[in-house]
C-alpha atoms as a PDB file:
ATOM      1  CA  UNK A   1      28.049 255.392 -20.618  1.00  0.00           C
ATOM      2  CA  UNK A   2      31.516 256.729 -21.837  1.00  0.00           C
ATOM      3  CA  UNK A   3      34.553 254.850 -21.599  1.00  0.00           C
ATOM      4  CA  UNK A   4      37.972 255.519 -20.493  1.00  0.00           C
ATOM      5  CA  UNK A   5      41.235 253.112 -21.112  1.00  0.00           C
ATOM      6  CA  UNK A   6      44.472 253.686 -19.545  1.00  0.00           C
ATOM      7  CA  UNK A   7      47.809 252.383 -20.687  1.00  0.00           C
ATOM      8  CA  UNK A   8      51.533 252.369 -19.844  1.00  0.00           C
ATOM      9  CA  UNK A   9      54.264 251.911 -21.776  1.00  0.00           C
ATOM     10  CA  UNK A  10      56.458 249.077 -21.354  1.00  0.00           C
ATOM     11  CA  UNK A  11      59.478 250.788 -20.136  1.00  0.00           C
ATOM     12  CA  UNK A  12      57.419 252.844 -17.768  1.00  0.00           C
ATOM     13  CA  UNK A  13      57.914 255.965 -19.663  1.00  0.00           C
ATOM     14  CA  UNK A  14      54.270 257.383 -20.085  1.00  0.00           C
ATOM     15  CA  UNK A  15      50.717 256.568 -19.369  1.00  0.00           C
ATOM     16  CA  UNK A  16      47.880 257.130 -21.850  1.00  0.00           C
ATOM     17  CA  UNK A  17      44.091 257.927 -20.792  1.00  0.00           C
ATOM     18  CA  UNK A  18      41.765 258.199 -23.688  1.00  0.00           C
ATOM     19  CA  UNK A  19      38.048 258.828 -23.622  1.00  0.00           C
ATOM     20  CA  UNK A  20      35.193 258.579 -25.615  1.00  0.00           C
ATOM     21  CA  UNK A  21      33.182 261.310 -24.259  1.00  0.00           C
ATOM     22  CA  UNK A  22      30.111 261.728 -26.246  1.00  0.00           C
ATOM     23  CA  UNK A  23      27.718 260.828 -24.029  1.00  0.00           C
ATOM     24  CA  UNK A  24      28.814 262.944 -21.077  1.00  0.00           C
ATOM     25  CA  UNK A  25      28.557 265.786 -23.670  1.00  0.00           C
ATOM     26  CA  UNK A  26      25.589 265.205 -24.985  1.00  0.00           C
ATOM     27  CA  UNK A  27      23.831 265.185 -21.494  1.00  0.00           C
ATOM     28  CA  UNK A  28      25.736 268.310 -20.765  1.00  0.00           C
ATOM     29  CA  UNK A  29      23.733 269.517 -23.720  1.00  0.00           C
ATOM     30  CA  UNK A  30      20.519 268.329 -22.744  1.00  0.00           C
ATOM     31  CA  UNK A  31      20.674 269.653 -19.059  1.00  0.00           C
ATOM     32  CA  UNK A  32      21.920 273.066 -19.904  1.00  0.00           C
ATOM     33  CA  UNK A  33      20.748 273.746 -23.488  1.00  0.00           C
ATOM     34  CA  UNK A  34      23.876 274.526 -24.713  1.00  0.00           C
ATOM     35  CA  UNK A  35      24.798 276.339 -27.808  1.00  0.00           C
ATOM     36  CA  UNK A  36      27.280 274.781 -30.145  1.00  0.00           C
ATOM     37  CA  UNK A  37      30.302 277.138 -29.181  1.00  0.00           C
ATOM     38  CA  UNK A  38      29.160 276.783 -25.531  1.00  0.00           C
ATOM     39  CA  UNK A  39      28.423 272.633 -26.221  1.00  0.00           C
ATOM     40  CA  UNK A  40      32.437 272.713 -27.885  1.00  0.00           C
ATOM     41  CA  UNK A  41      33.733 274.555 -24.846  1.00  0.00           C
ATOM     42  CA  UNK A  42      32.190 272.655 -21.575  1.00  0.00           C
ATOM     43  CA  UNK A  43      32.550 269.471 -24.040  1.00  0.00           C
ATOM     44  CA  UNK A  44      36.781 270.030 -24.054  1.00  0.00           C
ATOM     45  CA  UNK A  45      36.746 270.567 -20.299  1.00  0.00           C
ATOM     46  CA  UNK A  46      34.670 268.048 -19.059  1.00  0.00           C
ATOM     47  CA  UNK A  47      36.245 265.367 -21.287  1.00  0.00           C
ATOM     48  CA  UNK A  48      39.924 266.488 -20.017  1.00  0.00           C
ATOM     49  CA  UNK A  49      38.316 266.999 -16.188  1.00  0.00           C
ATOM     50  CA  UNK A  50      37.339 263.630 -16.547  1.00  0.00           C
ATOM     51  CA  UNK A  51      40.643 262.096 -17.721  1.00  0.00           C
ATOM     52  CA  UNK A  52      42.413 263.994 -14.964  1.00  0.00           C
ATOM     53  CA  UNK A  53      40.402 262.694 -12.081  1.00  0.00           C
ATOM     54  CA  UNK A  54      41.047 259.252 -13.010  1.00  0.00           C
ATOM     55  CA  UNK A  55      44.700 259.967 -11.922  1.00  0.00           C
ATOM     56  CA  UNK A  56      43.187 260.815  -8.181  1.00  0.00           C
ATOM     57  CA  UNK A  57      44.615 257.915  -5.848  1.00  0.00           C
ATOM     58  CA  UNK A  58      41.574 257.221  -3.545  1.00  0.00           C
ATOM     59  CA  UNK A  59      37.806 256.981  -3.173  1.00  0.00           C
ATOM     60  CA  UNK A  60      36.585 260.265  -1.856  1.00  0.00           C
ATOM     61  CA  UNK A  61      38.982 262.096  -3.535  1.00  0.00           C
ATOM     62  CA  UNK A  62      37.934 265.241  -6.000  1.00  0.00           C
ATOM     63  CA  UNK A  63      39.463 267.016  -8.441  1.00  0.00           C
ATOM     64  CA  UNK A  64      37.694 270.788  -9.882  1.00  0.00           C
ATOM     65  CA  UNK A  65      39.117 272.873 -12.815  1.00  0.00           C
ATOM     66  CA  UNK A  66      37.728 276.455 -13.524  1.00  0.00           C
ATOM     67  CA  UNK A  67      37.746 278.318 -16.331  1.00  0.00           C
ATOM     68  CA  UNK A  68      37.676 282.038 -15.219  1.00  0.00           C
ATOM     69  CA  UNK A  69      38.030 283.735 -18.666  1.00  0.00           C
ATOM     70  CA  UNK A  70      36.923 287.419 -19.456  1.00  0.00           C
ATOM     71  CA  UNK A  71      35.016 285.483 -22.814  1.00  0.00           C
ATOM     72  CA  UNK A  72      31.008 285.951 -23.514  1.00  0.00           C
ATOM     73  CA  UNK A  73      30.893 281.981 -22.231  1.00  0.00           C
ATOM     74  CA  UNK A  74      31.696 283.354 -19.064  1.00  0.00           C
ATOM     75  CA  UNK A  75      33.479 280.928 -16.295  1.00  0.00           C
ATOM     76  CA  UNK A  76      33.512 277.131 -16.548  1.00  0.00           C
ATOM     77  CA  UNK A  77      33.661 274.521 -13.951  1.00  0.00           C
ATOM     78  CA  UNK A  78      34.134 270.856 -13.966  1.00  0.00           C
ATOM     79  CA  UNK A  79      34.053 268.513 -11.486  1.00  0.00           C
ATOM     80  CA  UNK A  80      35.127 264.567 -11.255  1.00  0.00           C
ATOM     81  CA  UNK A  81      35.156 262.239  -8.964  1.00  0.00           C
ATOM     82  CA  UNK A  82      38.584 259.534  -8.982  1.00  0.00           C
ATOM     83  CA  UNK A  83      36.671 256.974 -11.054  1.00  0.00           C
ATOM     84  CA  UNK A  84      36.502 260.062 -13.677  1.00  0.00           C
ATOM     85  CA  UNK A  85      32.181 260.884 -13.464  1.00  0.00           C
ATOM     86  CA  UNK A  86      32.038 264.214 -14.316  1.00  0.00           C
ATOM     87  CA  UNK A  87      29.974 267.173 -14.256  1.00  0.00           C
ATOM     88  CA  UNK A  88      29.711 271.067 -14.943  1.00  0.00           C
ATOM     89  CA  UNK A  89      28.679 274.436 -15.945  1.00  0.00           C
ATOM     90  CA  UNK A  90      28.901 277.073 -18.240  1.00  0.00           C
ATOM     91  CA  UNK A  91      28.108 280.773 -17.056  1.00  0.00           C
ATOM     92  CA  UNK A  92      26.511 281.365 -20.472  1.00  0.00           C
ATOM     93  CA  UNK A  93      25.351 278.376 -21.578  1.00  0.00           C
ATOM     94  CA  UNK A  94      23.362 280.464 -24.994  1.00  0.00           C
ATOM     95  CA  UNK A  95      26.670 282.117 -26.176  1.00  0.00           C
ATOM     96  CA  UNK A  96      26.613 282.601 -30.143  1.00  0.00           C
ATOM     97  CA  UNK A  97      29.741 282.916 -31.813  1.00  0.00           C
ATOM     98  CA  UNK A  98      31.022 283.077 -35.579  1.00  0.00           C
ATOM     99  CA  UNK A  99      33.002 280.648 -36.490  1.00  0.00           C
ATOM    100  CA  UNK A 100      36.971 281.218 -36.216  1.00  0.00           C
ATOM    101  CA  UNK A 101      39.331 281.627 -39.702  1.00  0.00           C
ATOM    102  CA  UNK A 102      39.744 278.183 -39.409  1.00  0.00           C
ATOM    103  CA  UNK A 103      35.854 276.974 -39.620  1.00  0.00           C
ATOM    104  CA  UNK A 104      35.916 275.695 -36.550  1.00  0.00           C
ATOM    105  CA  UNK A 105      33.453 276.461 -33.011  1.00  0.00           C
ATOM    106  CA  UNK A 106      35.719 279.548 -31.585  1.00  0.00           C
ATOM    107  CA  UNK A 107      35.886 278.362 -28.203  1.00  0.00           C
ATOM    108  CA  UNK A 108      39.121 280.294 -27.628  1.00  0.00           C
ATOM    109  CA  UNK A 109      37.251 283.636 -27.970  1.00  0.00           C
ATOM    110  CA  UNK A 110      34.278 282.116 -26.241  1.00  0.00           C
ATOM    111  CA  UNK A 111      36.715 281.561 -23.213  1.00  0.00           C
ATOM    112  CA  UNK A 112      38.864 284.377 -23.471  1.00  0.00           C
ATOM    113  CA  UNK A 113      41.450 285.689 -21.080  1.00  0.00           C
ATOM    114  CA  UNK A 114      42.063 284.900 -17.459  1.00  0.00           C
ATOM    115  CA  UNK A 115      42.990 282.697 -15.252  1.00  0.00           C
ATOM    116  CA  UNK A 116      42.574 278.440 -15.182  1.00  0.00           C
ATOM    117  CA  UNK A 117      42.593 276.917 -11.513  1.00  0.00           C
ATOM    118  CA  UNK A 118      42.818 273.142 -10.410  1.00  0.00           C
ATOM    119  CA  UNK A 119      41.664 272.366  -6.856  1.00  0.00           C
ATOM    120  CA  UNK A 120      42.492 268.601  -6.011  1.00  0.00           C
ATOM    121  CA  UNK A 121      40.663 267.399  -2.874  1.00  0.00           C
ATOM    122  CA  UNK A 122      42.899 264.855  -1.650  1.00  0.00           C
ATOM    123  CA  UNK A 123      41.522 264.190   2.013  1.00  0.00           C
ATOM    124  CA  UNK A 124      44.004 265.589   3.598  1.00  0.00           C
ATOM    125  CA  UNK A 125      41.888 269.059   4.846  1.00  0.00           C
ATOM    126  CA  UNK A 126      43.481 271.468   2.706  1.00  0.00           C
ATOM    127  CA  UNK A 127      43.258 270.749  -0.890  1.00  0.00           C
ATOM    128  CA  UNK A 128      46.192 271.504  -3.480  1.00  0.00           C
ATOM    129  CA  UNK A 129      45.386 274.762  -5.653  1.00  0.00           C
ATOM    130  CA  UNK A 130      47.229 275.232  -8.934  1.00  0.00           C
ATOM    131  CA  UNK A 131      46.503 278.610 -10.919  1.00  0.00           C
ATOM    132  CA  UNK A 132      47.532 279.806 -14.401  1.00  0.00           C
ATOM    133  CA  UNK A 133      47.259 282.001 -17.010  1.00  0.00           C
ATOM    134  CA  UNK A 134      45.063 280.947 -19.626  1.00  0.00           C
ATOM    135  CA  UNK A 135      47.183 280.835 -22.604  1.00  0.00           C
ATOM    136  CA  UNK A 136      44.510 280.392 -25.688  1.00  0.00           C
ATOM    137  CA  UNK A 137      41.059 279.352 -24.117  1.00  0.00           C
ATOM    138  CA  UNK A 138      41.510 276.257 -26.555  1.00  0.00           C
ATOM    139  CA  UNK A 139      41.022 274.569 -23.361  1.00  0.00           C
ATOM    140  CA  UNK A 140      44.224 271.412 -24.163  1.00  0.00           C
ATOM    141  CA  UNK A 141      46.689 274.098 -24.496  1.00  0.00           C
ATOM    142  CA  UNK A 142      45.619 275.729 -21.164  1.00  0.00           C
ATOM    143  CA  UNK A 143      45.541 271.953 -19.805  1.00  0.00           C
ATOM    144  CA  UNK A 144      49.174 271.121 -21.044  1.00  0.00           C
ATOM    145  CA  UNK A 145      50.641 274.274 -19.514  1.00  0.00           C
ATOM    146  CA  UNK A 146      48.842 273.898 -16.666  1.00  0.00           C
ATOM    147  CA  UNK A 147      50.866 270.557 -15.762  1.00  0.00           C
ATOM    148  CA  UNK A 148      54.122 271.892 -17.106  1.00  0.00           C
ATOM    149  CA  UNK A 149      53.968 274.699 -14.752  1.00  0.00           C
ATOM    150  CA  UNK A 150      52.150 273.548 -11.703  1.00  0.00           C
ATOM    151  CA  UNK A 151      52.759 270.109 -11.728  1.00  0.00           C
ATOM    152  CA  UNK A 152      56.055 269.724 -13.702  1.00  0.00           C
ATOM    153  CA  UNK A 153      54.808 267.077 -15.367  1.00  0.00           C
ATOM    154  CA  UNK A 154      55.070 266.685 -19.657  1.00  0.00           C
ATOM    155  CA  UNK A 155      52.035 266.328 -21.190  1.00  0.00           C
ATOM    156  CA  UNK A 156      49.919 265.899 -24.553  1.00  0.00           C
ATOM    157  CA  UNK A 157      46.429 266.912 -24.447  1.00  0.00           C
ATOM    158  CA  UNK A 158      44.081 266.274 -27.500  1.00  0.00           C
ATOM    159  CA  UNK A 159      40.652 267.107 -27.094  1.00  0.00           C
ATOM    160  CA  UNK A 160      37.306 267.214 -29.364  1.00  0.00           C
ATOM    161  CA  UNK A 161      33.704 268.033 -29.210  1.00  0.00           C
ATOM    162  CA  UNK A 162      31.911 267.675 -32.786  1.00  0.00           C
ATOM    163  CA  UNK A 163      28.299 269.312 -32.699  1.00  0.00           C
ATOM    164  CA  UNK A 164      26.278 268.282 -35.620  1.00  0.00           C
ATOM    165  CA  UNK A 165      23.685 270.974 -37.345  1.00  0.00           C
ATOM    166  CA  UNK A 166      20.881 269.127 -35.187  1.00  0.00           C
ATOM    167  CA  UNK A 167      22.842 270.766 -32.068  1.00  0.00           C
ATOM    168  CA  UNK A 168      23.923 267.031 -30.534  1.00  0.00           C
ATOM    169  CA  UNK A 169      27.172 265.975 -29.900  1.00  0.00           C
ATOM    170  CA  UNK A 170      28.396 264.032 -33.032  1.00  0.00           C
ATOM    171  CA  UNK A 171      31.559 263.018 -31.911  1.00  0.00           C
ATOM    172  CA  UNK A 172      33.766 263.914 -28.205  1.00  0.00           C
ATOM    173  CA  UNK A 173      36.656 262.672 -27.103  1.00  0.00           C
ATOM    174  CA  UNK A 174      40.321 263.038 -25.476  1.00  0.00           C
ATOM    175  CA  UNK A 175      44.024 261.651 -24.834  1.00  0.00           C
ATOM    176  CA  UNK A 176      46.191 262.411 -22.048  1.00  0.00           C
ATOM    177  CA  UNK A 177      49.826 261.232 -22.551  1.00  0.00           C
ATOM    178  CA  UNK A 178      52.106 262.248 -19.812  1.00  0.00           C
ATOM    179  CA  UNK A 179      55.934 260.921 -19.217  1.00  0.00           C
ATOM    180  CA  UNK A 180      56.764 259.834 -15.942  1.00  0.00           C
ATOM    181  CA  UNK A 181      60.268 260.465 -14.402  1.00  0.00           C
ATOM    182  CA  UNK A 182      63.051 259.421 -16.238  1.00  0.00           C
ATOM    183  CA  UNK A 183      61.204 258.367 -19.611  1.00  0.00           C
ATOM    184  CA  UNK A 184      63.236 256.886 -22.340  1.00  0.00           C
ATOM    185  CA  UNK A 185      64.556 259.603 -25.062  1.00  0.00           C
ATOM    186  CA  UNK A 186      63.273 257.282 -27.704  1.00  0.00           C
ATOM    187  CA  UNK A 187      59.720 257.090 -26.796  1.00  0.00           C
ATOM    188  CA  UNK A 188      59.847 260.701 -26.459  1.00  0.00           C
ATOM    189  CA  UNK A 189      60.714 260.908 -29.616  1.00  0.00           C
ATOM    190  CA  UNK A 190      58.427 258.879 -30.373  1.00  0.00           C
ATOM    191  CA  UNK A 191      55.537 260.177 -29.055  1.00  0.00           C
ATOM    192  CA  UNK A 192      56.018 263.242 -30.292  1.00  0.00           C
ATOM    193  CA  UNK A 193      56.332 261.778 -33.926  1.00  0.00           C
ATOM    194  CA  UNK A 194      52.680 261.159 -33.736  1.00  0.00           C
ATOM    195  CA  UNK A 195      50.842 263.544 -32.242  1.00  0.00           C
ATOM    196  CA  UNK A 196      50.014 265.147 -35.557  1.00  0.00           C
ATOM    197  CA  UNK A 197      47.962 262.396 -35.686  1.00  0.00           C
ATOM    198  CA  UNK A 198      45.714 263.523 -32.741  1.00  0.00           C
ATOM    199  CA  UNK A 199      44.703 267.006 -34.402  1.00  0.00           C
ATOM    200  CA  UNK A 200      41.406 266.361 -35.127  1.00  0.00           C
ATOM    201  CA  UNK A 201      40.555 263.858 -32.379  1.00  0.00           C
ATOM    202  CA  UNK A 202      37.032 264.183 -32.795  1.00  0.00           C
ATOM    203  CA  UNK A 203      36.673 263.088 -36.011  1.00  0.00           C
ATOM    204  CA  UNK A 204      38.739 259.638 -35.285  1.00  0.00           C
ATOM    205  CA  UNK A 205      36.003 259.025 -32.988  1.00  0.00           C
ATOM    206  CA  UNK A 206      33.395 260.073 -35.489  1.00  0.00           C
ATOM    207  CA  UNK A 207      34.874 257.874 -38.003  1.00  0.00           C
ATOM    208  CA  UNK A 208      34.329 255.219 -36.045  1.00  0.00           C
ATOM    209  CA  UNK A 209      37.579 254.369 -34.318  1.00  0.00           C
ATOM    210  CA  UNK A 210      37.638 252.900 -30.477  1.00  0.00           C
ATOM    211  CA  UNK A 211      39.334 254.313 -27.568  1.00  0.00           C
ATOM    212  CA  UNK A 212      42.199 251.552 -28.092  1.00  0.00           C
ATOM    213  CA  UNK A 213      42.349 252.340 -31.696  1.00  0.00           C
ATOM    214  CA  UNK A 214      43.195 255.732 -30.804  1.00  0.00           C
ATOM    215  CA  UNK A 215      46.140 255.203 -28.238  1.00  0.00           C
ATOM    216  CA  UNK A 216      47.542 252.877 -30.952  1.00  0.00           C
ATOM    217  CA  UNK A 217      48.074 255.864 -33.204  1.00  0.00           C
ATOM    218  CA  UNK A 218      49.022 257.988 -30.235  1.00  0.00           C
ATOM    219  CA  UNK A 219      51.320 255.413 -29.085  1.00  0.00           C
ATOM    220  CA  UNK A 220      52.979 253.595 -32.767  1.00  0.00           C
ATOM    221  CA  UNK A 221      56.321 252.341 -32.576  1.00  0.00           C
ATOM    222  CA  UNK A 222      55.893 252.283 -28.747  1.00  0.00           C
ATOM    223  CA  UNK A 223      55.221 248.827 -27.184  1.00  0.00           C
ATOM    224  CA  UNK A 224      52.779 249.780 -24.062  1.00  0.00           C
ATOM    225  CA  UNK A 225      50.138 247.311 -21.986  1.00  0.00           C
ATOM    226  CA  UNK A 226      46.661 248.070 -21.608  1.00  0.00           C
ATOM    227  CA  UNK A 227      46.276 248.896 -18.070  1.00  0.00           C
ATOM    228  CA  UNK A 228      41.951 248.978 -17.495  1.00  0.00           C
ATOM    229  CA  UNK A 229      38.697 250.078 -18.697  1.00  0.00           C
ATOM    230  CA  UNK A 230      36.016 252.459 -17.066  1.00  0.00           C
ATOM    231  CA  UNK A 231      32.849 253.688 -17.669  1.00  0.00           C
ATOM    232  CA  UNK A 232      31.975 257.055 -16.305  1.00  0.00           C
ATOM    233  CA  UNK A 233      29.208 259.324 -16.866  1.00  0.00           C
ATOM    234  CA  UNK A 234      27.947 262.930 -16.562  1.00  0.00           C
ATOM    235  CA  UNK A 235      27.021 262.741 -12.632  1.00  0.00           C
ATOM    236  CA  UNK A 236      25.680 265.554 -10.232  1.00  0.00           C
ATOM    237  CA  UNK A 237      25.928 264.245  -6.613  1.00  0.00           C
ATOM    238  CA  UNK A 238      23.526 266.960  -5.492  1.00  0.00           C
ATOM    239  CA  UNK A 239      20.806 266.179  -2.865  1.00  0.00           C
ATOM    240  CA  UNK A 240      18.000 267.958  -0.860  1.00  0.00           C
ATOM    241  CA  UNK A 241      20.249 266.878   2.269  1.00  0.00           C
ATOM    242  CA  UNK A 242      23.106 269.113   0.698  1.00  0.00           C
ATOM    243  CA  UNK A 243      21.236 271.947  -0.357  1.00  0.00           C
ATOM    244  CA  UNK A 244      19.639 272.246   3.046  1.00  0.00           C
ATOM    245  CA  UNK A 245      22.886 272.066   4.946  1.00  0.00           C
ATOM    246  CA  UNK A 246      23.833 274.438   2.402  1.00  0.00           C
ATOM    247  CA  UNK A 247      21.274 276.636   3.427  1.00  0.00           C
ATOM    248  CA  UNK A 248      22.300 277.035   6.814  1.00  0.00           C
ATOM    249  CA  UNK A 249      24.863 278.882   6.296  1.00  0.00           C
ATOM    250  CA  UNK A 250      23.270 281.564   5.599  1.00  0.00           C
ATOM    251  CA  UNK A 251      22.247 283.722   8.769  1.00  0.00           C
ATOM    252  CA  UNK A 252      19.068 283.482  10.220  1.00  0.00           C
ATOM    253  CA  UNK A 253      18.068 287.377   9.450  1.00  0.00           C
ATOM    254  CA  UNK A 254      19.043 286.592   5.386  1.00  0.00           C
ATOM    255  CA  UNK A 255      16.650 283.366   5.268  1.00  0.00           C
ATOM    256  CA  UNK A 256      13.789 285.066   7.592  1.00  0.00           C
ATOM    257  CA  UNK A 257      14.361 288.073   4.590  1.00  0.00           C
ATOM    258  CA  UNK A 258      14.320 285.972   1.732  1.00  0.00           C
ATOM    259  CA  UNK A 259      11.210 283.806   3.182  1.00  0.00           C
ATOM    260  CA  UNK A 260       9.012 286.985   3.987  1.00  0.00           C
ATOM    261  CA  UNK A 261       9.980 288.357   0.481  1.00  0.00           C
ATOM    262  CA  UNK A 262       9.473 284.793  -1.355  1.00  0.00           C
ATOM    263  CA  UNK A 263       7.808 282.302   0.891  1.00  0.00           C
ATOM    264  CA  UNK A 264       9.100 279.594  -0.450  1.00  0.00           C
ATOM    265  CA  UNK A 265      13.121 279.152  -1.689  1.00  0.00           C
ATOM    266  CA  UNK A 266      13.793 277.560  -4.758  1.00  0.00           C
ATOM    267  CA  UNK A 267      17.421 276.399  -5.229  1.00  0.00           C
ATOM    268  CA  UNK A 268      18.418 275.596  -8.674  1.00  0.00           C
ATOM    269  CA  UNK A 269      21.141 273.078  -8.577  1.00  0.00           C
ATOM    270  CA  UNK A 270      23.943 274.682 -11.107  1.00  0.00           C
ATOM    271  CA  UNK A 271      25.209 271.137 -12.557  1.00  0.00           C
ATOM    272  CA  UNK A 272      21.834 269.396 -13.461  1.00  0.00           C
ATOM    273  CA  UNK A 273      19.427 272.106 -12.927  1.00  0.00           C
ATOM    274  CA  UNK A 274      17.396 270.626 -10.375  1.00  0.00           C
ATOM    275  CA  UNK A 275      15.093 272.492  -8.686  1.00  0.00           C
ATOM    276  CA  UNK A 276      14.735 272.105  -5.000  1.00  0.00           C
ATOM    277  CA  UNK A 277      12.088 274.372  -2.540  1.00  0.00           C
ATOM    278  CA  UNK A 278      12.248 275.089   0.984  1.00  0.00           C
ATOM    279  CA  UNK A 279       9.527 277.088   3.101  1.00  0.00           C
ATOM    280  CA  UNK A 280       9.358 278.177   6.237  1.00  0.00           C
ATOM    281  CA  UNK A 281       8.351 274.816   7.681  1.00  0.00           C
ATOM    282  CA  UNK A 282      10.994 273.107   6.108  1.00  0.00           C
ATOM    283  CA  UNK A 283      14.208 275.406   7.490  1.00  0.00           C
ATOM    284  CA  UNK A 284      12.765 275.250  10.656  1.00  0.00           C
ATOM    285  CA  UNK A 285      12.955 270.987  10.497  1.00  0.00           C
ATOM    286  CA  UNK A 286      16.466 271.545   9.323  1.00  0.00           C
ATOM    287  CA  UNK A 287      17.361 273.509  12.294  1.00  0.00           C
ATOM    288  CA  UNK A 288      16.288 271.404  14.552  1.00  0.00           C
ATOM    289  CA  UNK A 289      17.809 268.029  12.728  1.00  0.00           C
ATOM    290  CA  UNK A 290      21.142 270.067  12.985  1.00  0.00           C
ATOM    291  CA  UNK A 291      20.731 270.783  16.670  1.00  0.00           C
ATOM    292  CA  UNK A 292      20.194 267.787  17.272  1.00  0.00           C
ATOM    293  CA  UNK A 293      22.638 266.759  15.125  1.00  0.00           C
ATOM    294  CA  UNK A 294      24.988 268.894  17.212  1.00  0.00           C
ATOM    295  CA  UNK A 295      23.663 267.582  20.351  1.00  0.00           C
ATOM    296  CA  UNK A 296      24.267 264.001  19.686  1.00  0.00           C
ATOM    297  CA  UNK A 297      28.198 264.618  18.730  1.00  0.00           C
ATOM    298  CA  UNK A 298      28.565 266.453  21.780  1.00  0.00           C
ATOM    299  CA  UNK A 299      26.781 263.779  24.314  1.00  0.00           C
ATOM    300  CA  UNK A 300      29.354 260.921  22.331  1.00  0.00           C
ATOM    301  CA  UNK A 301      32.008 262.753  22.689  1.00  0.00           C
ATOM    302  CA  UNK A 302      34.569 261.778  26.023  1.00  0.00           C
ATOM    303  CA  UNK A 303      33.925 263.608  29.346  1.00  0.00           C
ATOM    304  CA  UNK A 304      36.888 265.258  30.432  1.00  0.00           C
ATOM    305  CA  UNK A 305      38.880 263.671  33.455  1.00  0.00           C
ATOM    306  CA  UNK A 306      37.690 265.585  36.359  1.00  0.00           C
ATOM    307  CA  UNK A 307      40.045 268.240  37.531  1.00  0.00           C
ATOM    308  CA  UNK A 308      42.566 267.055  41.223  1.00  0.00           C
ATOM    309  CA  UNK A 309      40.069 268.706  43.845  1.00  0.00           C
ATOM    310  CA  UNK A 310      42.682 271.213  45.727  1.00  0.00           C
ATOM    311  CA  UNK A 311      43.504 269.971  49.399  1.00  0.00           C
ATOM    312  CA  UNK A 312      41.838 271.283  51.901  1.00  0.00           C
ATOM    313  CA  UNK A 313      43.379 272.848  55.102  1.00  0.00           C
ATOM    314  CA  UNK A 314      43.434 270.251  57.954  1.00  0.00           C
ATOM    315  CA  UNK A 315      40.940 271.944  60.503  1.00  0.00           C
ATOM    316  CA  UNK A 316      42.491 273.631  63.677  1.00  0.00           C
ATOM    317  CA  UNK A 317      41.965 271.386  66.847  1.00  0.00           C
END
């Protein structure tokens, strides 16, 4: 499992989230056979996706961000959950790249241009929809203008995904610093002081170094308490249940044309690649569970008060 620990300064200035992410990217690897630029780019963005749904309030809350670049990796989509479990999808999960001027995965060209939207399910029917520019595909740049312009909020975003020749994830990892209101000049200062230290983040971890060893560097010269620790993973919380309600949606002409045509539907799950089938038989039982279904709710539901009958005319004697 990965770990996340969260931290706050002591004069409530920032809070810290740092993750060591390597095995939610290496299952990302595994489930989509990803190619190293393609392993570096969903790597970044489920490690930050991750790290930002921790900052959800309450259980059953969501949080999505999409990459919808004009790149060869085609869009990206994350997914967590507000304990931070994760999971995603690359349009182009084969994408082969050469390497940038730098030496380095180019997951900025891989990405491209376009536009980077956050969808945060919060329960309350509508969810809140923040949409950018992306800026250099780089995926923490994108995320740190993202909450500078949508969410006024001042933010350092490190992330890391080190593929090793074998195609595994060597190393993965991320920090999220942001300030609250009214932080303290001096650990501003501060703070920014050290972030060249979190240039190559992936390589701390690969070296060896913990998630607390890491918010130490990000954080010297700045007293701060350890707030918790959680383990999250790469999750899909897909389901036959789901897909079938899914399903259903569709109208009764399109599934009687794609059953004559295929017999039997097979629905590949786009975060773990699960493969559910449906035939005939099997809409038909899901029609009549959701009639039923709808049945039910209406019989529980309250019976109206019965309307004031109108008063009759007294009879004529």
């Amino acid at each position: 499992m990965a770990e996340i620990f969260r931290g706050m300064t002591h004069d409530g200035s920032a809070q810290i989230l740092v993750i060591n992410a390597k095995d939610i990217v290496e299952e990302a690897i595994r489930i989509h056979a990803l190619s190293p630029v393609a392993a570096a780019a969903l790597g970044r963005l489920l490690t930050v996706t991750s790290l930002m749904g921790t900052t959800l309030k309450d259980p059953g809350n969501s949080l999505s961000v999409h990459f919808k670049g004009d790149g060869p990796c085609g869009h990206l989509l994350a997914v967590s959950d507000y304990k931070g479990n994760v999971r995603g999808y690359v349009q182009n999960p084969s994408v082969d790249l050469p390497l940038n001027a730098k030496g380095k995965l180019d997951v900025g060209r891989a990405v491209g241009r376009g536009t980077l939207q956050v969808s945060k399910d919060v329960g309350t029917g509508e969810p809140y929809v923040g949409i950018i520019d992306i800026t250099s595909g780089e995926i923490a740049e994108d995320i740190t203008k993202y909450y500078a312009e949508s969410e006024q909020i001042p933010t350092v975003c490190s992330l890391g995904v080190l593929v090793g020749r074998d195609g595994h994830c060597q190393a993965a990892g991320g920090v999220l610093i942001q300030l609250l209101p009214f932080a303290a000049e001096e650990t501003i200062a501060a703070i920014e002081k050290n972030l060249p230290a979190l240039a190559n983040i992936s390589r701390l971890f690969d070296a060896g170094l913990d998630n607390r060893a890491i918010a130490d560097l990000a954080l010297a010269g700045v007293p701060y308490d350890a707030f918790d620790t959680l383990s999250v993973g790469y999750r899909c919380t897909c389901s036959r249940e789901r897909v079938g309600r899914a399903l259903l949606s569709l109208s009764p002409y399109e599934l009687f044309r794609i059953l004559s045509e295929e017999k039997v539907m097979k629905i590949t799950c786009q975060f773990c690649d699960k493969v559910y089938e449906f035939d005939g038989a099997d809409i038909e039982r899901l029609r009549q569970a959701a009639a039923a279904e709808e049945a039910a709710a209406t019989s529980d539901a309250e019976p109206a008060e019965p309307a004031d009958e109108p008063a009759k005319p007294a009879s004529e004697s």
